[in-house]
PDB file of N, CA and C in Angstrom:
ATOM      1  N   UNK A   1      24.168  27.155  67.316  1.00  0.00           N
ATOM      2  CA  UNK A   1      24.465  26.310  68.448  1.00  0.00           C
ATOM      3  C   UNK A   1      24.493  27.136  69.726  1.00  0.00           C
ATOM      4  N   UNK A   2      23.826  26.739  70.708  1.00  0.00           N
ATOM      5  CA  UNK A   2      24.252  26.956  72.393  1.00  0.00           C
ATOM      6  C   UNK A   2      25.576  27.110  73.113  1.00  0.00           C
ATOM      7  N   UNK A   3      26.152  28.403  73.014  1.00  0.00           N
ATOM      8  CA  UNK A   3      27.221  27.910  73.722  1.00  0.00           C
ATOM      9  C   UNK A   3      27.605  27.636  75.435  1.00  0.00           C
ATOM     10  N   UNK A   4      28.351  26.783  75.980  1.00  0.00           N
ATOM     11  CA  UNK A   4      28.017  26.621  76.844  1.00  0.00           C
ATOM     12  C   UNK A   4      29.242  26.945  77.577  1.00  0.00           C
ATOM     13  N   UNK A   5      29.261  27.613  78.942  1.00  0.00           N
ATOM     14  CA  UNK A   5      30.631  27.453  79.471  1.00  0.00           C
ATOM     15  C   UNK A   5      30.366  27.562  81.072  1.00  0.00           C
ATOM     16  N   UNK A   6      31.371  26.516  81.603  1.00  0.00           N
ATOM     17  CA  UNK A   6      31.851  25.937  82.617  1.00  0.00           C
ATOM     18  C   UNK A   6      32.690  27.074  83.741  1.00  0.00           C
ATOM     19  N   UNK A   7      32.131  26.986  84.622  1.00  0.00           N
ATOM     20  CA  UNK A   7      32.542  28.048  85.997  1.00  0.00           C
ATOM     21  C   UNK A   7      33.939  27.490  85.895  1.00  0.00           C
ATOM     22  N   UNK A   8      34.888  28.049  86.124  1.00  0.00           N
ATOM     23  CA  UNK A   8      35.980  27.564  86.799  1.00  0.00           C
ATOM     24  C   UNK A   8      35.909  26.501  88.019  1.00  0.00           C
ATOM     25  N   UNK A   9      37.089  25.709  88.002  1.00  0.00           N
ATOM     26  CA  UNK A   9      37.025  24.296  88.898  1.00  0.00           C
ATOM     27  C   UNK A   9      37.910  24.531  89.884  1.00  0.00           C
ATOM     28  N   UNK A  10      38.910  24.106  89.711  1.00  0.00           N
ATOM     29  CA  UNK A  10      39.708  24.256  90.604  1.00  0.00           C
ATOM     30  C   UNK A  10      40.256  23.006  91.716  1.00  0.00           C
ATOM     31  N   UNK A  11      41.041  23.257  92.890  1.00  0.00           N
ATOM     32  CA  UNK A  11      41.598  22.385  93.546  1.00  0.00           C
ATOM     33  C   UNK A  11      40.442  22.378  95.115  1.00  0.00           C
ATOM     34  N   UNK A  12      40.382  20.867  95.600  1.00  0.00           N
ATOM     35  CA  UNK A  12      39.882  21.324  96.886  1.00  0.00           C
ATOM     36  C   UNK A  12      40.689  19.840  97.499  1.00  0.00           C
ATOM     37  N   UNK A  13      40.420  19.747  98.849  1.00  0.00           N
ATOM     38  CA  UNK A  13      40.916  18.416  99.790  1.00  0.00           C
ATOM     39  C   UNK A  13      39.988  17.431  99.964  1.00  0.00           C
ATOM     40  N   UNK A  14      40.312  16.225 100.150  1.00  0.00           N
ATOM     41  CA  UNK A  14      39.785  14.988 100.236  1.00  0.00           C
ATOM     42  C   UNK A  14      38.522  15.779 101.809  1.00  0.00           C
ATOM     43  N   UNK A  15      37.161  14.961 100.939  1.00  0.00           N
ATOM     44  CA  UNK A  15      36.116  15.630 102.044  1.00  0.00           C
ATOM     45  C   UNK A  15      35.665  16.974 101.824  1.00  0.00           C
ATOM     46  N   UNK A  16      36.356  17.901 101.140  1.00  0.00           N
ATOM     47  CA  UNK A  16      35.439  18.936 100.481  1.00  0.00           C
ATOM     48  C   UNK A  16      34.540  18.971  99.572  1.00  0.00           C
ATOM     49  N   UNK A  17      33.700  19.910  99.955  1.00  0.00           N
ATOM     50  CA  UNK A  17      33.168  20.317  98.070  1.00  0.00           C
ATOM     51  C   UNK A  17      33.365  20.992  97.413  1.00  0.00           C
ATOM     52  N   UNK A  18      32.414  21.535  96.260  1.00  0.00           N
ATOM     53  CA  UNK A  18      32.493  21.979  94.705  1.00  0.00           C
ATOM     54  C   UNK A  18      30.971  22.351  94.845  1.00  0.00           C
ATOM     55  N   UNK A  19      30.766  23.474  93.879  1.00  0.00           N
ATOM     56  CA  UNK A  19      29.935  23.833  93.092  1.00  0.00           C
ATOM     57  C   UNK A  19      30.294  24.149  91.434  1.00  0.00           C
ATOM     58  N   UNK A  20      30.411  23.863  90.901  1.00  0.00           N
ATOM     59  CA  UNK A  20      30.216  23.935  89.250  1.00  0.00           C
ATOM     60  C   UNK A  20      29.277  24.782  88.820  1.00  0.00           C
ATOM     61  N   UNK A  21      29.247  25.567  87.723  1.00  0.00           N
ATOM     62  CA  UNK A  21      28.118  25.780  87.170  1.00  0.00           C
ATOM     63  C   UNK A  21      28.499  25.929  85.415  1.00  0.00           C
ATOM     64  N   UNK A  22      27.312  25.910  85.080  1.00  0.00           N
ATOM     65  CA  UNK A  22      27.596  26.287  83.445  1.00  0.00           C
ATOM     66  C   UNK A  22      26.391  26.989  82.768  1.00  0.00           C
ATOM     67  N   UNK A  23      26.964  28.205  82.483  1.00  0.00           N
ATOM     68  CA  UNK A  23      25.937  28.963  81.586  1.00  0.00           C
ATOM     69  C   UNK A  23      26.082  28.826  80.154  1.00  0.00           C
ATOM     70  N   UNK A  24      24.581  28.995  80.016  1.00  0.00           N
ATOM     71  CA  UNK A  24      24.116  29.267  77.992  1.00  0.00           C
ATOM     72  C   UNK A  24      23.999  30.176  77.434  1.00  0.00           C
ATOM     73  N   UNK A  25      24.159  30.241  76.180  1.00  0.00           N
ATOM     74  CA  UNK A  25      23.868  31.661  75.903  1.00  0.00           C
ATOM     75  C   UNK A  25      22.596  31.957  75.228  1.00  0.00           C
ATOM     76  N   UNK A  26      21.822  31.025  75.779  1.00  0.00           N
ATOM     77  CA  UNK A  26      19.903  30.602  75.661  1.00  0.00           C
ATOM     78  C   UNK A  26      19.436  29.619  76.426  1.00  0.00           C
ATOM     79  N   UNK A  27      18.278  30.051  76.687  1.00  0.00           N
ATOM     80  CA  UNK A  27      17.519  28.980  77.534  1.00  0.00           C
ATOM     81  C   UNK A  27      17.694  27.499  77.160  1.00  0.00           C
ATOM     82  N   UNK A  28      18.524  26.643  77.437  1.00  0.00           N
ATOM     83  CA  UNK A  28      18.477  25.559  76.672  1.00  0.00           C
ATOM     84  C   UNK A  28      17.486  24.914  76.669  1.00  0.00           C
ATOM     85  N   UNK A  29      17.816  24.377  78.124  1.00  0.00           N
ATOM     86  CA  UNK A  29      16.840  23.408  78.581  1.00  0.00           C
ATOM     87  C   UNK A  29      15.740  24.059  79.431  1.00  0.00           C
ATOM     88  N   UNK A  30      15.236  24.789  79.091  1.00  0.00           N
ATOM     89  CA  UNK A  30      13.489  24.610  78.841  1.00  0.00           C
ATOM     90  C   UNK A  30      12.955  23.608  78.092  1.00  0.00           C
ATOM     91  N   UNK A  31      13.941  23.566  76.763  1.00  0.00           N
ATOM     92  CA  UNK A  31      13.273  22.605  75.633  1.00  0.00           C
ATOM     93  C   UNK A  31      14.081  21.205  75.872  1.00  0.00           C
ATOM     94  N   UNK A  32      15.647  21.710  76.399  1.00  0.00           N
ATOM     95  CA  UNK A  32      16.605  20.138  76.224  1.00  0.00           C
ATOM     96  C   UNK A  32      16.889  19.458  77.507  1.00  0.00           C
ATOM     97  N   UNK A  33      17.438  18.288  76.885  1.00  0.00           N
ATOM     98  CA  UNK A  33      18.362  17.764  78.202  1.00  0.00           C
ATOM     99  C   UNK A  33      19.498  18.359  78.549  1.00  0.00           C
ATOM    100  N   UNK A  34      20.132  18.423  79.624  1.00  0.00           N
ATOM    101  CA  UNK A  34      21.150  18.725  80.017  1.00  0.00           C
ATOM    102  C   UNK A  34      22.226  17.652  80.868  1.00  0.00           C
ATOM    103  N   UNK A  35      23.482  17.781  80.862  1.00  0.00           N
ATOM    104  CA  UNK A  35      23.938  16.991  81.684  1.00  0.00           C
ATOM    105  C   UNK A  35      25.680  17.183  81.959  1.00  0.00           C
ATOM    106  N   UNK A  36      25.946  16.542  83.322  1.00  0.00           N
ATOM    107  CA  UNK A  36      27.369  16.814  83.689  1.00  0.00           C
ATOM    108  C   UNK A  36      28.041  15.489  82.924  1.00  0.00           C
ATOM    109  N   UNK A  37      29.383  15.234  82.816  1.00  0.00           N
ATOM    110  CA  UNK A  37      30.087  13.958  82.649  1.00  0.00           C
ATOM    111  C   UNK A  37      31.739  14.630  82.513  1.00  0.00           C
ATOM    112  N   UNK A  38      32.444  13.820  82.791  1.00  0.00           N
ATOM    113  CA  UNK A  38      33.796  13.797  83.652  1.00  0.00           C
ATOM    114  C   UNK A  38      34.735  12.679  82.921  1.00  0.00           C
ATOM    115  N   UNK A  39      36.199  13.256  82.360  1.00  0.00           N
ATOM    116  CA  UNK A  39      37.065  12.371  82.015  1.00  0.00           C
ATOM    117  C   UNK A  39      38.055  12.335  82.977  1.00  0.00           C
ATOM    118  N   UNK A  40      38.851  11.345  83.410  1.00  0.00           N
ATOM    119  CA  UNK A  40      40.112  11.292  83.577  1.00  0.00           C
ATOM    120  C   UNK A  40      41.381  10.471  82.983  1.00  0.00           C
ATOM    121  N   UNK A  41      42.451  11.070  82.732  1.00  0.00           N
ATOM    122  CA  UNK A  41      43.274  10.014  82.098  1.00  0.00           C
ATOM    123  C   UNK A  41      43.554   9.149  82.079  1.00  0.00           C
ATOM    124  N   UNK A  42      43.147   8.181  80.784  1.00  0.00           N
ATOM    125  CA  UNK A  42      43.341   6.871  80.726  1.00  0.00           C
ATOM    126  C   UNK A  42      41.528   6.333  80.963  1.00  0.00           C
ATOM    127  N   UNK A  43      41.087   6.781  81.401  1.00  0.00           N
ATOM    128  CA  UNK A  43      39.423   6.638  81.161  1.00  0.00           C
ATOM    129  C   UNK A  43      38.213   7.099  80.020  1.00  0.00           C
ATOM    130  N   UNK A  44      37.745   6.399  80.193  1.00  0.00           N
ATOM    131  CA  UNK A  44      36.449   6.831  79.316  1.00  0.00           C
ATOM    132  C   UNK A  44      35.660   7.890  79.946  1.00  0.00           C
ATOM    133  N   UNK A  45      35.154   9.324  79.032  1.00  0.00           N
ATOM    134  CA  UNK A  45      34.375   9.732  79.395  1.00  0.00           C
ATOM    135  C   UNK A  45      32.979   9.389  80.869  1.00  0.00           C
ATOM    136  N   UNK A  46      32.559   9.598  81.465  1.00  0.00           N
ATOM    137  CA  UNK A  46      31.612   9.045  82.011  1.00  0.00           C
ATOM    138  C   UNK A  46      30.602  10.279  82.401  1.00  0.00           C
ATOM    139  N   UNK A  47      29.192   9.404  82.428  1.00  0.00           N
ATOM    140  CA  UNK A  47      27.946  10.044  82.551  1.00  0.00           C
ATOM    141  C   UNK A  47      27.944  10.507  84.152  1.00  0.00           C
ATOM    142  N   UNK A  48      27.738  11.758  84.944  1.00  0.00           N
ATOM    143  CA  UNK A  48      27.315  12.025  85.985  1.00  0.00           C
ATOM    144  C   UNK A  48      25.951  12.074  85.963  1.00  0.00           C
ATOM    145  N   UNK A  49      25.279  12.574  85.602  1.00  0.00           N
ATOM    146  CA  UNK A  49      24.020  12.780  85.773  1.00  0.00           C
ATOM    147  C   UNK A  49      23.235  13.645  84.501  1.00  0.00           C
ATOM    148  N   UNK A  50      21.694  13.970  84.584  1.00  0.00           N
ATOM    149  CA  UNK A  50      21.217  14.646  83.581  1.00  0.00           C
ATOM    150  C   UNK A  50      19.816  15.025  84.183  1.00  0.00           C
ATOM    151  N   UNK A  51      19.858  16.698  83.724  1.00  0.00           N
ATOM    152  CA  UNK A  51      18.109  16.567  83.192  1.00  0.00           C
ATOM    153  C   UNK A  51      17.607  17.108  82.969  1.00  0.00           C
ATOM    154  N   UNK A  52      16.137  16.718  82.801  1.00  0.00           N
ATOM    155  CA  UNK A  52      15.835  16.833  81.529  1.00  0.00           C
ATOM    156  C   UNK A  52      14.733  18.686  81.356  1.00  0.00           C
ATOM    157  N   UNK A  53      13.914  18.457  80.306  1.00  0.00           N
ATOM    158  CA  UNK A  53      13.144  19.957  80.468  1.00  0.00           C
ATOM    159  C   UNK A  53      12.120  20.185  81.384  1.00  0.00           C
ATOM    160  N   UNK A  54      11.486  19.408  82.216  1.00  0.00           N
ATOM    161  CA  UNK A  54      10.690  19.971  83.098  1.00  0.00           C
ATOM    162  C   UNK A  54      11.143  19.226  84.724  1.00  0.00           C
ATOM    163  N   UNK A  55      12.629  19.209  84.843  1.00  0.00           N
ATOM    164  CA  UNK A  55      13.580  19.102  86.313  1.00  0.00           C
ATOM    165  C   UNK A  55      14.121  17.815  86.359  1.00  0.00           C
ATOM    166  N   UNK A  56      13.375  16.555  85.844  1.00  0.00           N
ATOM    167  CA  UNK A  56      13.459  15.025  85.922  1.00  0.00           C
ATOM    168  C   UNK A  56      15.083  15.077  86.089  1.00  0.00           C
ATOM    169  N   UNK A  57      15.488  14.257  87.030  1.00  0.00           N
ATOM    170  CA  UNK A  57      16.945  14.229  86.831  1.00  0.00           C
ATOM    171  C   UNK A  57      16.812  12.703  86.875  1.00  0.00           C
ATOM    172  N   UNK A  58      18.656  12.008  86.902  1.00  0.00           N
ATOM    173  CA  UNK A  58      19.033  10.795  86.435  1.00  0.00           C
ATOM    174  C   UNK A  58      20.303  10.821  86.949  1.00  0.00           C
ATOM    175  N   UNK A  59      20.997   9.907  87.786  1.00  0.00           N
ATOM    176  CA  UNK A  59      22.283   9.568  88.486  1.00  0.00           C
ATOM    177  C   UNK A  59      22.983   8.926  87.584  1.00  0.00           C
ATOM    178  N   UNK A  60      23.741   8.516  87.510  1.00  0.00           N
ATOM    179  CA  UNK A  60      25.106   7.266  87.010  1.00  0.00           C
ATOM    180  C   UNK A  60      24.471   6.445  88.485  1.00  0.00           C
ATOM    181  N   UNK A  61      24.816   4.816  88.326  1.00  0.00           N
ATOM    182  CA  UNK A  61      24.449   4.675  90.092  1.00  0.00           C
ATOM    183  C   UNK A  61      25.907   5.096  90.571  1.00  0.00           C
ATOM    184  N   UNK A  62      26.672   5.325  90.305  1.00  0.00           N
ATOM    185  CA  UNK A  62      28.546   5.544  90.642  1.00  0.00           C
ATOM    186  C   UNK A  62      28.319   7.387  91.409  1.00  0.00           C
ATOM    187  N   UNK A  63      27.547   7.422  90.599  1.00  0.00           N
ATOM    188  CA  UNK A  63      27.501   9.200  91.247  1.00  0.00           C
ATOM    189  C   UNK A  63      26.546   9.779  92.296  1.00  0.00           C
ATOM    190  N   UNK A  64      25.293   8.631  92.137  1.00  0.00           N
ATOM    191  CA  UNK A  64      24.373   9.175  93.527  1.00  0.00           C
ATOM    192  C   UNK A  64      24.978   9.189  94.707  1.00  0.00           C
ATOM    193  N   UNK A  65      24.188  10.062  95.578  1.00  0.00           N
ATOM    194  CA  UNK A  65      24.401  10.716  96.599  1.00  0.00           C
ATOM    195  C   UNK A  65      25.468  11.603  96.892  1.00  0.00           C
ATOM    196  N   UNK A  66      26.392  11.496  96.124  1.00  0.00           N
ATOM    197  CA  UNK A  66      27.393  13.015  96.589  1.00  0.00           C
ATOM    198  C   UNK A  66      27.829  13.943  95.513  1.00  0.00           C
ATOM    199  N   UNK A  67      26.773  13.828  94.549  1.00  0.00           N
ATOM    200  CA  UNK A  67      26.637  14.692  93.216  1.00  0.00           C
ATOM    201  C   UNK A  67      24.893  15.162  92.492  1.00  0.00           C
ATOM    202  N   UNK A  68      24.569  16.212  93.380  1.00  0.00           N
ATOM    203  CA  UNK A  68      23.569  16.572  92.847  1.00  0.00           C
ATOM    204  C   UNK A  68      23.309  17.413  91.175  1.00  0.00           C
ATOM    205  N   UNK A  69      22.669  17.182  90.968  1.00  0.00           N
ATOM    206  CA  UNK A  69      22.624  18.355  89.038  1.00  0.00           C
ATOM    207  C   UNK A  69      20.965  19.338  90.011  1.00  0.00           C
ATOM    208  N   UNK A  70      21.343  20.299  89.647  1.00  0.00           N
ATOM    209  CA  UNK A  70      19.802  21.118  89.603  1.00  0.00           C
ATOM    210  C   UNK A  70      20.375  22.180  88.239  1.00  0.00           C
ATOM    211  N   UNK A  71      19.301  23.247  88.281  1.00  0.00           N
ATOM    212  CA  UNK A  71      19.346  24.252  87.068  1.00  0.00           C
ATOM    213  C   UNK A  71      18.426  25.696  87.769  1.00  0.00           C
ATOM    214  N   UNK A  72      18.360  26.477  87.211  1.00  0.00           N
ATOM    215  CA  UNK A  72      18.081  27.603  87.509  1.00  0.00           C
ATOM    216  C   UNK A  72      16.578  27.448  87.217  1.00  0.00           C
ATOM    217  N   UNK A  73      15.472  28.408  87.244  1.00  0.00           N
ATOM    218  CA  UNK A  73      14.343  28.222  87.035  1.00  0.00           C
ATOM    219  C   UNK A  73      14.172  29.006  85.394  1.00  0.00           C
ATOM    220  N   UNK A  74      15.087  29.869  84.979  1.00  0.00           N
ATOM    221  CA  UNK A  74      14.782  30.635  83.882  1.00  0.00           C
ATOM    222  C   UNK A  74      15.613  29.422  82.597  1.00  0.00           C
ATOM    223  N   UNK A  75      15.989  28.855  83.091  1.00  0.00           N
ATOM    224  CA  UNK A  75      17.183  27.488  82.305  1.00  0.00           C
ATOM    225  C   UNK A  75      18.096  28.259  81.589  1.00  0.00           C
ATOM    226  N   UNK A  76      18.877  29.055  82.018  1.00  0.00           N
ATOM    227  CA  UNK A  76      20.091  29.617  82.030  1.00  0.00           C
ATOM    228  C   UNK A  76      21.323  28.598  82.536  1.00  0.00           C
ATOM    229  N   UNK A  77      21.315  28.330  83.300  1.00  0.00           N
ATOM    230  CA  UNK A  77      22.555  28.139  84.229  1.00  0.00           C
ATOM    231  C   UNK A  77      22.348  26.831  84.976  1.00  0.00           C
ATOM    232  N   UNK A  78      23.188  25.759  84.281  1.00  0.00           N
ATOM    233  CA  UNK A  78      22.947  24.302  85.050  1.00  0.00           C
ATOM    234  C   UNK A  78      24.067  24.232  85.921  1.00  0.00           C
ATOM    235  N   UNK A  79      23.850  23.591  87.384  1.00  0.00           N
ATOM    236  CA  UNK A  79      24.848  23.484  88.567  1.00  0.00           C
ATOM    237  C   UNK A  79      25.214  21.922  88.882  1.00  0.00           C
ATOM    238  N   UNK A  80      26.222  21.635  89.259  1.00  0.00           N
ATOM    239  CA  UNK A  80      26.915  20.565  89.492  1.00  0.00           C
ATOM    240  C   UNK A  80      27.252  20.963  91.301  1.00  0.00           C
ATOM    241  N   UNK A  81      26.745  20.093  92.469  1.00  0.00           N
ATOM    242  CA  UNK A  81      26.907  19.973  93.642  1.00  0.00           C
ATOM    243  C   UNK A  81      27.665  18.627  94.190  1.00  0.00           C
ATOM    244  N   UNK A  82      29.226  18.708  94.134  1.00  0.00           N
ATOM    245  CA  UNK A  82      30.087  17.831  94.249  1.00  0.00           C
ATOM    246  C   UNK A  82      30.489  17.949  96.087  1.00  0.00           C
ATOM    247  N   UNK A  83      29.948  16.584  96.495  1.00  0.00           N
ATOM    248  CA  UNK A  83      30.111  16.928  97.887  1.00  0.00           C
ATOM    249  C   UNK A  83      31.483  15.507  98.548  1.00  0.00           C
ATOM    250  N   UNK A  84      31.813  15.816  99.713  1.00  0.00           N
ATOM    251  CA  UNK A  84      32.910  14.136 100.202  1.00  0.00           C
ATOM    252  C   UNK A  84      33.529  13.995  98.410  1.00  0.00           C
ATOM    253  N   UNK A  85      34.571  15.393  98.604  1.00  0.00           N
ATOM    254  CA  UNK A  85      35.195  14.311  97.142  1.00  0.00           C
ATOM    255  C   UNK A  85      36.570  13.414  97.679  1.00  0.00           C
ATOM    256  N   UNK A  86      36.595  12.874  96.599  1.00  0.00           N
ATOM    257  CA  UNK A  86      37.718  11.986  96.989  1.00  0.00           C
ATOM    258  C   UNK A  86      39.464  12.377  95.984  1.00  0.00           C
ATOM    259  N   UNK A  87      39.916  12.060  96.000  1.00  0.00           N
ATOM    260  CA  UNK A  87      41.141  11.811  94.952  1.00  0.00           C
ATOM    261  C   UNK A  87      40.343  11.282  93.631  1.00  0.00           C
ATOM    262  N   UNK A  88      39.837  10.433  93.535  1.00  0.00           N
ATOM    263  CA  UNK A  88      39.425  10.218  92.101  1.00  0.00           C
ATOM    264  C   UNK A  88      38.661  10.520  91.655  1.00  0.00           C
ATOM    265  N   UNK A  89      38.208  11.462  92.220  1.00  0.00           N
ATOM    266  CA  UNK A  89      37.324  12.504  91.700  1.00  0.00           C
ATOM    267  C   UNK A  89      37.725  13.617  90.752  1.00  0.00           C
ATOM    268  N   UNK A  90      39.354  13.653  90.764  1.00  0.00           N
ATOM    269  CA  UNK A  90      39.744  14.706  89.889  1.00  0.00           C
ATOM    270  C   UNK A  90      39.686  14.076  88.576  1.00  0.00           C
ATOM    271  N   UNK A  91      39.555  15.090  87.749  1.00  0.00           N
ATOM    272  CA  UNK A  91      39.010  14.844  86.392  1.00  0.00           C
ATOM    273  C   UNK A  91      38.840  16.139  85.782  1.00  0.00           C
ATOM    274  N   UNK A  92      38.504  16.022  84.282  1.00  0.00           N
ATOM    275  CA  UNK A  92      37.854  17.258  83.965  1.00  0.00           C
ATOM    276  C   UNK A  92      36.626  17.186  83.597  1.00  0.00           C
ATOM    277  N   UNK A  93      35.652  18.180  83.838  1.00  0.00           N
ATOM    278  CA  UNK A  93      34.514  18.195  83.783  1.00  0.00           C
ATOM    279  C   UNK A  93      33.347  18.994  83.167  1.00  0.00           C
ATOM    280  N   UNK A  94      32.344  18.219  81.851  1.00  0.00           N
ATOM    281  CA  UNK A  94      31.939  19.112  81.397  1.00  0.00           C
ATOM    282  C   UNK A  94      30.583  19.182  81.231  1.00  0.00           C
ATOM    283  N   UNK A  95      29.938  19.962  81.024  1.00  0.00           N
ATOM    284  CA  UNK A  95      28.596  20.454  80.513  1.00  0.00           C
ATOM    285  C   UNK A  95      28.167  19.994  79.201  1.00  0.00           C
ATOM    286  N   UNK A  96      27.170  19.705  79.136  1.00  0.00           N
ATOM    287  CA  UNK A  96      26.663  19.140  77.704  1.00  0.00           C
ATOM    288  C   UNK A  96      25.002  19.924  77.403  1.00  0.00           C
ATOM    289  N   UNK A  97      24.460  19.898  76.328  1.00  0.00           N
ATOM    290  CA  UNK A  97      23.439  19.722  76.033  1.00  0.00           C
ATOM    291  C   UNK A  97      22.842  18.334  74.863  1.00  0.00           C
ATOM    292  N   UNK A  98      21.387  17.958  75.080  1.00  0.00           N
ATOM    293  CA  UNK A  98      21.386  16.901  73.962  1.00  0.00           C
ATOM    294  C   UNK A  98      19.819  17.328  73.464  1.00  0.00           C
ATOM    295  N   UNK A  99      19.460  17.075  72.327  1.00  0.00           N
ATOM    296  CA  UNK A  99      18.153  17.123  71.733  1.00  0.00           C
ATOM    297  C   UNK A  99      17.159  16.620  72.194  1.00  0.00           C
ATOM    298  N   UNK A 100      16.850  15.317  73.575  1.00  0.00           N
ATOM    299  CA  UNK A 100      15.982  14.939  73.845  1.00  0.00           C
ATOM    300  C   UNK A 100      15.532  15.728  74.703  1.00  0.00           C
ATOM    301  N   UNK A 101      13.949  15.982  74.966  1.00  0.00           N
ATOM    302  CA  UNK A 101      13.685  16.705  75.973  1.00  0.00           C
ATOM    303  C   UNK A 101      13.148  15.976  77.367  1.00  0.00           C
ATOM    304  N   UNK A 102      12.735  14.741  76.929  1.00  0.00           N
ATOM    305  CA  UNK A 102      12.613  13.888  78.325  1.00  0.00           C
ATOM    306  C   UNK A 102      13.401  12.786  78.586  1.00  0.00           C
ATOM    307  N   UNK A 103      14.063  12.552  79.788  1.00  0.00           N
ATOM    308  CA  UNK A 103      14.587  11.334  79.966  1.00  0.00           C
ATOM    309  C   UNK A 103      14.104   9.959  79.529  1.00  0.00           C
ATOM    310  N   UNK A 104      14.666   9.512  79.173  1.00  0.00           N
ATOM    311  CA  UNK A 104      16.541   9.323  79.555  1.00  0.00           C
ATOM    312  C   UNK A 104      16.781  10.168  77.990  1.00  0.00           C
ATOM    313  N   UNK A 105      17.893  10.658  78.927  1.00  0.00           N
ATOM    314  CA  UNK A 105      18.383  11.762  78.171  1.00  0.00           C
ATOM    315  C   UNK A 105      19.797  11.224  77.401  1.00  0.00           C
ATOM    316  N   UNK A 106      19.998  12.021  76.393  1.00  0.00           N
ATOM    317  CA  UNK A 106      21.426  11.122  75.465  1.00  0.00           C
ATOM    318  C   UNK A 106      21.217  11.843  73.991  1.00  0.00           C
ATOM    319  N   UNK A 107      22.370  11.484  73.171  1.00  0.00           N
ATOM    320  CA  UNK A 107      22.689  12.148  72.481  1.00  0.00           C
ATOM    321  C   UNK A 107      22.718  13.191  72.372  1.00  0.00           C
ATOM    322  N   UNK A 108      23.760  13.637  73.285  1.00  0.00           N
ATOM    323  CA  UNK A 108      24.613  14.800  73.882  1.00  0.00           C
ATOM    324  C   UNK A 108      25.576  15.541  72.706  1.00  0.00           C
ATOM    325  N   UNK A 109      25.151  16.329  71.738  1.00  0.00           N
ATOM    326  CA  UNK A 109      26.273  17.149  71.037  1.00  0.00           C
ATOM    327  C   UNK A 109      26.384  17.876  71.203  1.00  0.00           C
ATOM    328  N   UNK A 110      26.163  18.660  72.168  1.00  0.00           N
ATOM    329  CA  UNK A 110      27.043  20.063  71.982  1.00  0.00           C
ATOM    330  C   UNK A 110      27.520  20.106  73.109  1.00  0.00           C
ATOM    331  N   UNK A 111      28.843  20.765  73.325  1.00  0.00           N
ATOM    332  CA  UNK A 111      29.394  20.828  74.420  1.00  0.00           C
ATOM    333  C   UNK A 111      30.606  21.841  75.271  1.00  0.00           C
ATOM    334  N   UNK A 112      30.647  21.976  76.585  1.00  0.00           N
ATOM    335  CA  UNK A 112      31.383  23.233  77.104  1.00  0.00           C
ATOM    336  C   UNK A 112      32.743  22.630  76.748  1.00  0.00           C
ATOM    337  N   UNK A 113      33.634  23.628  77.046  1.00  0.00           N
ATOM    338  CA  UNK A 113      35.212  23.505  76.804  1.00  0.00           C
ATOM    339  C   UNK A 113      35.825  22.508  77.929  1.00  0.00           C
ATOM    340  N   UNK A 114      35.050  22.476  79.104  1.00  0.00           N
ATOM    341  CA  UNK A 114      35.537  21.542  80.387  1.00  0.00           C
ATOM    342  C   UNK A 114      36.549  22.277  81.319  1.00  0.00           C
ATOM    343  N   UNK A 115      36.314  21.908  82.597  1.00  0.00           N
ATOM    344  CA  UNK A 115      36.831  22.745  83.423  1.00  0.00           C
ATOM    345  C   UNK A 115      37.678  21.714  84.594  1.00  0.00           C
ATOM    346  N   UNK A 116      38.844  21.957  85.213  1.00  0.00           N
ATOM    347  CA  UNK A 116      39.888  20.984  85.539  1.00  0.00           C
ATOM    348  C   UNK A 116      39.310  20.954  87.652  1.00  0.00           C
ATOM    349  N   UNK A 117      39.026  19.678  88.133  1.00  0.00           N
ATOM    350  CA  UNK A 117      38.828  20.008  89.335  1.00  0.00           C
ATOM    351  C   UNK A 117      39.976  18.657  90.031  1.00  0.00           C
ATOM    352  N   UNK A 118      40.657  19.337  90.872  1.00  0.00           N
ATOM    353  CA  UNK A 118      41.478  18.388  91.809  1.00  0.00           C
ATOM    354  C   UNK A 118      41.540  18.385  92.993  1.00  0.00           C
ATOM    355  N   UNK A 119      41.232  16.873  93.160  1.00  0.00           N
ATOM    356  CA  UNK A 119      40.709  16.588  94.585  1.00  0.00           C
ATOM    357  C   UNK A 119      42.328  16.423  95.575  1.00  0.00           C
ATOM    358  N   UNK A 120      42.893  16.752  97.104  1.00  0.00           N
ATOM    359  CA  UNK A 120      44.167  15.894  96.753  1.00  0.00           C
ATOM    360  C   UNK A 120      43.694  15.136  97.774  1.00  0.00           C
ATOM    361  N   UNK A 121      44.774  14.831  98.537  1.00  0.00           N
ATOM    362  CA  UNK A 121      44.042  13.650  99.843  1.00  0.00           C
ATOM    363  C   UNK A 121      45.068  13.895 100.982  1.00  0.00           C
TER     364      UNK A 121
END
């Protein structure tokens, strides 16, 4: 298995941003999908975004425009660009990989430990 792990998160203020990142310990996605998704308590998991092996990405519509996904060019290292966060934006947040290699991307098993980001206001 790929292991995957999550930059540290951390705290920022209502209207800041974030950068995320998460490294592999192999090229994943050259071959896979990749993707961010975010719990908070008392919620369901949810999809931020994904993508796939040759850049294709994919929003939640809840997450476009102030959450970009890109990846490195060697597919090492997938980035999360969290911009205008809000308060409910805190959550924890993690890295995934899944077996499909083109979008739509899904069935996501393997996964980082998750990393804690708080927005305050």
């Amino acid at each position: 298995q790929v292991r995957l792990l999550e930059s540290r998160g951390g705290s920022v203020q209502a209207g800041g941003s974030l950068r995320l990142s998460c490294t592999t310990s192999a090229p994943a996605y050259r071959n896979y999908c990749m993707g961010w998704f975010r719990q908070s308590p008392g919620k369901e998991r949810e999809e931020i975004a994904s993508i796939d092996s040759i850049g294709r990405t994919r929003y939640s519509d809840s997450f476009k425009g102030r959450f970009i996904i890109r990846k490195d060019s060697a597919g090492n290292t997938l980035f999360l660009e969290a911009n205008s966060l809000k308060p409910e934006d805190t959550a924890m947040y993690y890295c995934a990989t899944s077996p499909a290699t083109y979008l739509p991307c899904g069935g996501y098993n393997n996964w980082g430990q998750g990393t804690q980001v708080t927005v305050s206001s």
